[in-house]
C-alpha atoms as a PDB file:
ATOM      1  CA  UNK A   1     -41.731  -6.420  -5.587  1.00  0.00           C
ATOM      2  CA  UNK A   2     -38.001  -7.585  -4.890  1.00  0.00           C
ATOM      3  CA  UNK A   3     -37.325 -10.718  -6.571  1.00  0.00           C
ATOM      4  CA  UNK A   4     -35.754 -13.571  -3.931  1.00  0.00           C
ATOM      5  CA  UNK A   5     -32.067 -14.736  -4.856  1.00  0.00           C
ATOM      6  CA  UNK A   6     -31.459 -17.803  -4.472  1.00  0.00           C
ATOM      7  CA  UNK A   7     -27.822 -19.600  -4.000  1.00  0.00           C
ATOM      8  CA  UNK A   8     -28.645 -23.187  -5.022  1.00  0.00           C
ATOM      9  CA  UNK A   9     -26.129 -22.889  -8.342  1.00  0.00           C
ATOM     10  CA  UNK A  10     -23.550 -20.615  -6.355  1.00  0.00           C
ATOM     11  CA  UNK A  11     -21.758 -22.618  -4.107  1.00  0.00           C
ATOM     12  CA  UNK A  12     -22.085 -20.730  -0.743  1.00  0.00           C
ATOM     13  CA  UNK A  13     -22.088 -22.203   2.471  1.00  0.00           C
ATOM     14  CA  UNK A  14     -25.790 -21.234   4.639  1.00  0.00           C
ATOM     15  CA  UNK A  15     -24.071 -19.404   6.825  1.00  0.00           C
ATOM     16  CA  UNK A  16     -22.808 -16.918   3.721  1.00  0.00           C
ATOM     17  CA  UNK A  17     -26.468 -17.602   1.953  1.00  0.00           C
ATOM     18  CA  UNK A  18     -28.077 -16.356   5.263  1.00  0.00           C
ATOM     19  CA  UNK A  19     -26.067 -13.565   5.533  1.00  0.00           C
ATOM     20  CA  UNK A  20     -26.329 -12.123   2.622  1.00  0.00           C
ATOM     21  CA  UNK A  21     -30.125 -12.220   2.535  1.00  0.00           C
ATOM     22  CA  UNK A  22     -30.606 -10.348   6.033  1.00  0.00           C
ATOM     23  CA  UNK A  23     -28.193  -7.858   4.652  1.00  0.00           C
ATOM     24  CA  UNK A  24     -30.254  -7.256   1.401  1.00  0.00           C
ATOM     25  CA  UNK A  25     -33.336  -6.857   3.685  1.00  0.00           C
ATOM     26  CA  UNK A  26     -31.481  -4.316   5.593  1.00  0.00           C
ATOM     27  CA  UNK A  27     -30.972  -1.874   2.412  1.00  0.00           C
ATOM     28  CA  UNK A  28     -33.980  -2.637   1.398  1.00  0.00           C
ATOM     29  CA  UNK A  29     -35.832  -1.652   4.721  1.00  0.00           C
ATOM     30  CA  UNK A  30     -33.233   1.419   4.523  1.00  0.00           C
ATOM     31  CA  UNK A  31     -31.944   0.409   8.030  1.00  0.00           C
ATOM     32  CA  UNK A  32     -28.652   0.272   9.499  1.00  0.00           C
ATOM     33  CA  UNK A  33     -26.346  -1.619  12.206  1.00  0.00           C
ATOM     34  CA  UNK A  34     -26.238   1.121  15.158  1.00  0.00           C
ATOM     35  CA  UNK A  35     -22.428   1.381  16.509  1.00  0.00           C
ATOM     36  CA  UNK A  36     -21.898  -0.914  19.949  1.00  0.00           C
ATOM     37  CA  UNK A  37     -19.450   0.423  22.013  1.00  0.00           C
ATOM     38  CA  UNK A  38     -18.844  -3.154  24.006  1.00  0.00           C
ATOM     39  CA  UNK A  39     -19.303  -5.002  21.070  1.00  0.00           C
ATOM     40  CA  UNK A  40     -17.841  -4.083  17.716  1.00  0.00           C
ATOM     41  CA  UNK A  41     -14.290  -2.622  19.321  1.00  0.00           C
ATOM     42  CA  UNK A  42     -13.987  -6.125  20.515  1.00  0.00           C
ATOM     43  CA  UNK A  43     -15.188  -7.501  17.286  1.00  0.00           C
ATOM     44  CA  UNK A  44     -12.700  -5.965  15.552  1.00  0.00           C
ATOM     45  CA  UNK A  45      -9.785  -6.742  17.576  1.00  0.00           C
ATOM     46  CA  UNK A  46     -10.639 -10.826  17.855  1.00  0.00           C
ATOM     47  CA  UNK A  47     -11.071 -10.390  13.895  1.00  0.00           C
ATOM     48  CA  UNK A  48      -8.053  -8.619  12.795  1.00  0.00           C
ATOM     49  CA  UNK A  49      -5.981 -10.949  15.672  1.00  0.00           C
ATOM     50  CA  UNK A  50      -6.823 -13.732  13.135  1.00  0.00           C
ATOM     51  CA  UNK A  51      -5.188 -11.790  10.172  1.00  0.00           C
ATOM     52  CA  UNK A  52      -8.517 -10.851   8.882  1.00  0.00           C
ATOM     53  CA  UNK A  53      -9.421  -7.119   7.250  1.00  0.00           C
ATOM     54  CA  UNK A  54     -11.931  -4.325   7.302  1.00  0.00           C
ATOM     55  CA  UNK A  55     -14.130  -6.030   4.851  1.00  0.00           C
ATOM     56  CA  UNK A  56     -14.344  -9.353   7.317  1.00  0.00           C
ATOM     57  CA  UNK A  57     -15.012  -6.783   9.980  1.00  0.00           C
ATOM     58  CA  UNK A  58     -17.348  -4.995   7.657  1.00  0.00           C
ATOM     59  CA  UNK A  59     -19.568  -8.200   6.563  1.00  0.00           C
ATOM     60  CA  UNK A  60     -19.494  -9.472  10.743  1.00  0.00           C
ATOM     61  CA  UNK A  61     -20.797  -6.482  11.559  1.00  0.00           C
ATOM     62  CA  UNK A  62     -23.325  -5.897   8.415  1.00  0.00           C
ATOM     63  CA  UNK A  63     -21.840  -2.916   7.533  1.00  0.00           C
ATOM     64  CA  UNK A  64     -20.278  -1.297   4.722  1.00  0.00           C
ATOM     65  CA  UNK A  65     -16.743   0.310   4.325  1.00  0.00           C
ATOM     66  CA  UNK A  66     -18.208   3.967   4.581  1.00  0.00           C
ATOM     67  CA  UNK A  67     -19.660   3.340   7.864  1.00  0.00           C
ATOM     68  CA  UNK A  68     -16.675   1.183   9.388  1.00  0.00           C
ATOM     69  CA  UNK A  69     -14.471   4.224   8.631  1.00  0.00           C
ATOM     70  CA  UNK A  70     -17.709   6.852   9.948  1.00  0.00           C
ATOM     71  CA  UNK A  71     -17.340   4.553  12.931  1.00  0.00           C
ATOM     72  CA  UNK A  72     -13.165   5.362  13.287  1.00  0.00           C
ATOM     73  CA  UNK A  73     -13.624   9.091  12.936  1.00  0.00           C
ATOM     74  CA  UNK A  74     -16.513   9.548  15.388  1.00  0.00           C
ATOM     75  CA  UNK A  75     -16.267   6.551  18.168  1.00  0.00           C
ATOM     76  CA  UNK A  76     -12.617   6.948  19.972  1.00  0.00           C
ATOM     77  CA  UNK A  77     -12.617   3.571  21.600  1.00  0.00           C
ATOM     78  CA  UNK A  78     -13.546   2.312  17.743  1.00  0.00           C
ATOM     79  CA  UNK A  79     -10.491   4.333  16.509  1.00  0.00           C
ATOM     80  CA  UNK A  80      -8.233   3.033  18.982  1.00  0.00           C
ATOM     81  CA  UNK A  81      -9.258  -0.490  18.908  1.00  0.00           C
ATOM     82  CA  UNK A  82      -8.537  -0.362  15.085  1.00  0.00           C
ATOM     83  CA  UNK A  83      -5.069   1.149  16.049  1.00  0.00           C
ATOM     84  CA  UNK A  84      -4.495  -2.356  18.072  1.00  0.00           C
ATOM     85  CA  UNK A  85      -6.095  -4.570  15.329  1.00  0.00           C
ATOM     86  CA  UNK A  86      -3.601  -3.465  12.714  1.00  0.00           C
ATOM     87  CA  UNK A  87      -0.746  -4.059  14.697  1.00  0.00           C
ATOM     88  CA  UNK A  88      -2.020  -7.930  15.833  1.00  0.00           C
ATOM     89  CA  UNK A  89      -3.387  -8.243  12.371  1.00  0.00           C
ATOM     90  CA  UNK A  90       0.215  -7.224  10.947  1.00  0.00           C
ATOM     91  CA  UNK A  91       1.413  -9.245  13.656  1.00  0.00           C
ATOM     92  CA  UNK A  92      -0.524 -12.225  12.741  1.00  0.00           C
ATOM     93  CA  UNK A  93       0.926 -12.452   9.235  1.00  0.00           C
ATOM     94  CA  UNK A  94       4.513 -11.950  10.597  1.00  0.00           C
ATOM     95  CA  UNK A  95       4.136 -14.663  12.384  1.00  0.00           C
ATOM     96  CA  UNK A  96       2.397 -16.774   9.653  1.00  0.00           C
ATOM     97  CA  UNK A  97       5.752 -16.404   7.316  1.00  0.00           C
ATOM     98  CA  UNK A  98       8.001 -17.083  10.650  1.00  0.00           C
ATOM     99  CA  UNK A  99       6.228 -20.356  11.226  1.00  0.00           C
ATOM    100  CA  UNK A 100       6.519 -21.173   7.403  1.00  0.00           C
ATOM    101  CA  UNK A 101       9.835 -20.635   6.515  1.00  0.00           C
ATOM    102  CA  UNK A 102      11.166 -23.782   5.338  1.00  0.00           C
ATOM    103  CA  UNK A 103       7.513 -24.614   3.988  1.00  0.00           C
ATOM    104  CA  UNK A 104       8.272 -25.019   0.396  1.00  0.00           C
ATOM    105  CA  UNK A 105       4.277 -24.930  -0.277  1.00  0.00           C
ATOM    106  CA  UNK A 106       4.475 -21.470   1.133  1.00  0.00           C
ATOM    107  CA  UNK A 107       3.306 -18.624  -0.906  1.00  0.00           C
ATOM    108  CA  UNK A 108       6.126 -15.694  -0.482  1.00  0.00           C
ATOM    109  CA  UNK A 109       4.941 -13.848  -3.212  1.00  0.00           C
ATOM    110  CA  UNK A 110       1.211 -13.728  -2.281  1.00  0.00           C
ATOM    111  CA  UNK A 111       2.341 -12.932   1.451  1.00  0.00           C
ATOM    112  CA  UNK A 112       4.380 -10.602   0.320  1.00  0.00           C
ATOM    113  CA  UNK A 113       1.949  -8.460  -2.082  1.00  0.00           C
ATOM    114  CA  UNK A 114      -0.225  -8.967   1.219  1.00  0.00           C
ATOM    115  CA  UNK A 115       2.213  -6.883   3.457  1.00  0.00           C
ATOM    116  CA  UNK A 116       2.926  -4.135   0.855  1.00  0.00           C
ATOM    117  CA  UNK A 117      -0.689  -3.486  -0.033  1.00  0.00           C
ATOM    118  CA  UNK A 118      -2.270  -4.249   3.757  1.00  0.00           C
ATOM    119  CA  UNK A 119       0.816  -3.018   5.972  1.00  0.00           C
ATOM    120  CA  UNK A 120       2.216  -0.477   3.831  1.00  0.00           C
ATOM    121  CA  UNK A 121       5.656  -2.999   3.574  1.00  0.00           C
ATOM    122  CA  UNK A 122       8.084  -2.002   0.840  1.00  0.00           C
ATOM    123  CA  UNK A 123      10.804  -4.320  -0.758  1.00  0.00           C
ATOM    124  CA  UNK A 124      12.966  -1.044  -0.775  1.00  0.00           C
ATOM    125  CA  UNK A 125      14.305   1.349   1.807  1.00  0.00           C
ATOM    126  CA  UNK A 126      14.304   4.847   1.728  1.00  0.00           C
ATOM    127  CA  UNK A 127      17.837   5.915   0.737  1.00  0.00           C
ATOM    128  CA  UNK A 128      19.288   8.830   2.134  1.00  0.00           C
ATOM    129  CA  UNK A 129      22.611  10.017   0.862  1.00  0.00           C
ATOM    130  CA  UNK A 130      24.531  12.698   2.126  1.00  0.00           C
ATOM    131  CA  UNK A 131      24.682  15.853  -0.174  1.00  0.00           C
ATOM    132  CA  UNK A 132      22.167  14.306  -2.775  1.00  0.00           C
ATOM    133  CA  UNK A 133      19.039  16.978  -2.478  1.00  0.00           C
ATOM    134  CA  UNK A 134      22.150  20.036  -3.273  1.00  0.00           C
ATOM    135  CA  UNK A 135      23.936  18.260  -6.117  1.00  0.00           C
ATOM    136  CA  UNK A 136      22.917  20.600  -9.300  1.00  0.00           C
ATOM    137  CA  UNK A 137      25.220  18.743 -12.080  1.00  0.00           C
ATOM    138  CA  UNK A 138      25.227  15.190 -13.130  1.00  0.00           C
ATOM    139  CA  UNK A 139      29.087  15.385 -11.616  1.00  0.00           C
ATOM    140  CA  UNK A 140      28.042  16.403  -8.646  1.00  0.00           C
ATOM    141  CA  UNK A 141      25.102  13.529  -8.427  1.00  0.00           C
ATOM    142  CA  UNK A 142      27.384  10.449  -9.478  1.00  0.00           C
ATOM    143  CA  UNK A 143      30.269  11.758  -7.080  1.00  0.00           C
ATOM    144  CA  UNK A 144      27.282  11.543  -4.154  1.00  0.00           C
ATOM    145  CA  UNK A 145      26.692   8.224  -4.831  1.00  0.00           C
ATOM    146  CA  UNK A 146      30.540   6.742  -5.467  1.00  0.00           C
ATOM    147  CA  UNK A 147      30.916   8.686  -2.213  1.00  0.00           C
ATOM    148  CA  UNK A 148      28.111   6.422  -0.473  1.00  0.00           C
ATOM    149  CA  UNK A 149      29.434   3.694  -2.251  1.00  0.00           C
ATOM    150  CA  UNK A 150      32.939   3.981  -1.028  1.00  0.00           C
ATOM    151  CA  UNK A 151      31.200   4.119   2.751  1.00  0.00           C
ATOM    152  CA  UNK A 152      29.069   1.016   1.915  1.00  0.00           C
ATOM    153  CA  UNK A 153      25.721   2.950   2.955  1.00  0.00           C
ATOM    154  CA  UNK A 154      23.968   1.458  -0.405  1.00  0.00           C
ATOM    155  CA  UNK A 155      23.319  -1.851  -1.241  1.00  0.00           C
ATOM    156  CA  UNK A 156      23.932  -3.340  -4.790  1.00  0.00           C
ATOM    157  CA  UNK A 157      20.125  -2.687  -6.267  1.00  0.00           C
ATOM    158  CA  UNK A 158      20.583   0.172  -4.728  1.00  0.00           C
ATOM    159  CA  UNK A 159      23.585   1.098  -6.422  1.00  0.00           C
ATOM    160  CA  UNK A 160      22.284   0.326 -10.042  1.00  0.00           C
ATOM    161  CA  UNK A 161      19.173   2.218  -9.043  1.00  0.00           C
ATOM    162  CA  UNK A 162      20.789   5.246  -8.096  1.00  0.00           C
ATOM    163  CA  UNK A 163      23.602   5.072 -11.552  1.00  0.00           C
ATOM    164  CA  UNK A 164      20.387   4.050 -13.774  1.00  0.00           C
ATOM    165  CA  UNK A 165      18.951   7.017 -12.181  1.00  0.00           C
ATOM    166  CA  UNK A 166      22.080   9.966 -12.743  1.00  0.00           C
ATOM    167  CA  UNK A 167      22.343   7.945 -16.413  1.00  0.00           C
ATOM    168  CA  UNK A 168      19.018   9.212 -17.192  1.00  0.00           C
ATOM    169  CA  UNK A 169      19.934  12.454 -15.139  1.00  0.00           C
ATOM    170  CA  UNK A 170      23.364  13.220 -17.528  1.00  0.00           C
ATOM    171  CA  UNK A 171      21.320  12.284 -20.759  1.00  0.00           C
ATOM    172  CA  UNK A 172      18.445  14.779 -20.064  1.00  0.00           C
ATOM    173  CA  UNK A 173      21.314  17.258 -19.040  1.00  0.00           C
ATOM    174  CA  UNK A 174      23.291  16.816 -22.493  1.00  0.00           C
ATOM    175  CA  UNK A 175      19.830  16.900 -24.402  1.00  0.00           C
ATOM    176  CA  UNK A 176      19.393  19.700 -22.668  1.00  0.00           C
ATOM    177  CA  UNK A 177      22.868  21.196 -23.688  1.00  0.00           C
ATOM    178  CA  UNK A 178      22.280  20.240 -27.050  1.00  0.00           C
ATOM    179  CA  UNK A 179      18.950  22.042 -27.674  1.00  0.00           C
ATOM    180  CA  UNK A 180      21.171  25.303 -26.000  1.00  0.00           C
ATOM    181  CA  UNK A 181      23.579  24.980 -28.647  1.00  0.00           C
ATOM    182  CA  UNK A 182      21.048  24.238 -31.490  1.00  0.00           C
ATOM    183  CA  UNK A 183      19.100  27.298 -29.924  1.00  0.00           C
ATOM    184  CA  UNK A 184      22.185  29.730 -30.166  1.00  0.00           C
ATOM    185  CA  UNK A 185      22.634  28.487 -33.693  1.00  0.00           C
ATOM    186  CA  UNK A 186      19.423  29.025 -34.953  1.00  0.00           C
ATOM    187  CA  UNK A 187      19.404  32.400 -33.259  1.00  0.00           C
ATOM    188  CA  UNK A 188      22.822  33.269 -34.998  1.00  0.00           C
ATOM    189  CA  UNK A 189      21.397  32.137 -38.208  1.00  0.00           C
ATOM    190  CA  UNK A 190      18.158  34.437 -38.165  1.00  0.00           C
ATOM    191  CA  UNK A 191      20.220  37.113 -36.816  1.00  0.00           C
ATOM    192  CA  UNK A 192      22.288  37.373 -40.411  1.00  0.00           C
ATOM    193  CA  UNK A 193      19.356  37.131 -42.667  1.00  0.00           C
END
């Protein structure tokens, strides 16, 4: 017989406590949340246009993360609707950092980390410089980037990025010089024995 859990020592509001319970009785019983088509599309779309996430969607609708994304691929109106609620979700935060600005108590770092990992932000742009995919020497690599450079299409990090980047490029090219020249020794050598 399943033992009953009981939240007096875990501070959980009843709402949580509650919550929890009817969703252990659910896998227990072995029976699931069926999909609403006028319900959980708007569900998720008043949820995510308060910055929350598929898991706040997910424990709303007594689900789990398998189904929610069972739900995207076979309900259209559920895949669109999650369409929306990333963009007013993403929104949401945009707009939380706008209104905080000058806030010194607010967190840019933990906003931050929240837009890379939720929204797919990145603190660095893709960098596309011309002739860059053909150069074939380290020459031809650091005289793609002083040529970018000279047009002021990089930005600084960029710039010690990209030179960090053909340093490593040269020194694996001379290593790789090196071991020629130690190979055509050693090959000369065995060659007079």
């Amino acid at each position: 017989m399943a033992k009953k859990v009981t939240f007096d020592n875990i501070k959980i509001d009843k709402y949580m406590s509650e919550k929890a319970l009817r969703i252990s009785e659910m896998i227990r019983r072995g029976t699931k949340t069926i999909y609403d088509p006028e319900y959980h599309p708007e569900l998720l779309i008043a949820l995510f246009c308060e910055g929350y996430d598929i898991e706040a969607f997910s424990f709303a609708a007594e689900i789990n993360q398998l189904t929610f994304f069972r739900w995207v691929k076979r309900h259209e109106e559920f895949k669109e609707a999650y369409s929306y609620a990333r963009e007013y979700a993403k929104l949401w935060w945009m707009n939380r950092a706008r209104m905080k600005l000058e806030d010194r108590e607010f967190n840019t770092t933990l906003w931050s980390m929240i837009m890379r990992n939720r929204f797919g932000f990145t603190e660095h742009r893709n960098i596309k410089i011309k002739g860059l995919k053909n150069a074939r020497t380290s020459k031809q690599l650091m005289d793609c980037i002083k040529n970018a450079i000279d047009k002021g299409k990089i930005t600084g990090s960029e710039i010690n990025y990209l030179t960090a980047f053909a340093g490593i490029d040269f020194k694996i090219s001379e290593m790789k010089d090196f071991e020629k020249v130690l190979d055509d020794l050693l090959e000369a050598k065995n060659a007079n024995r």
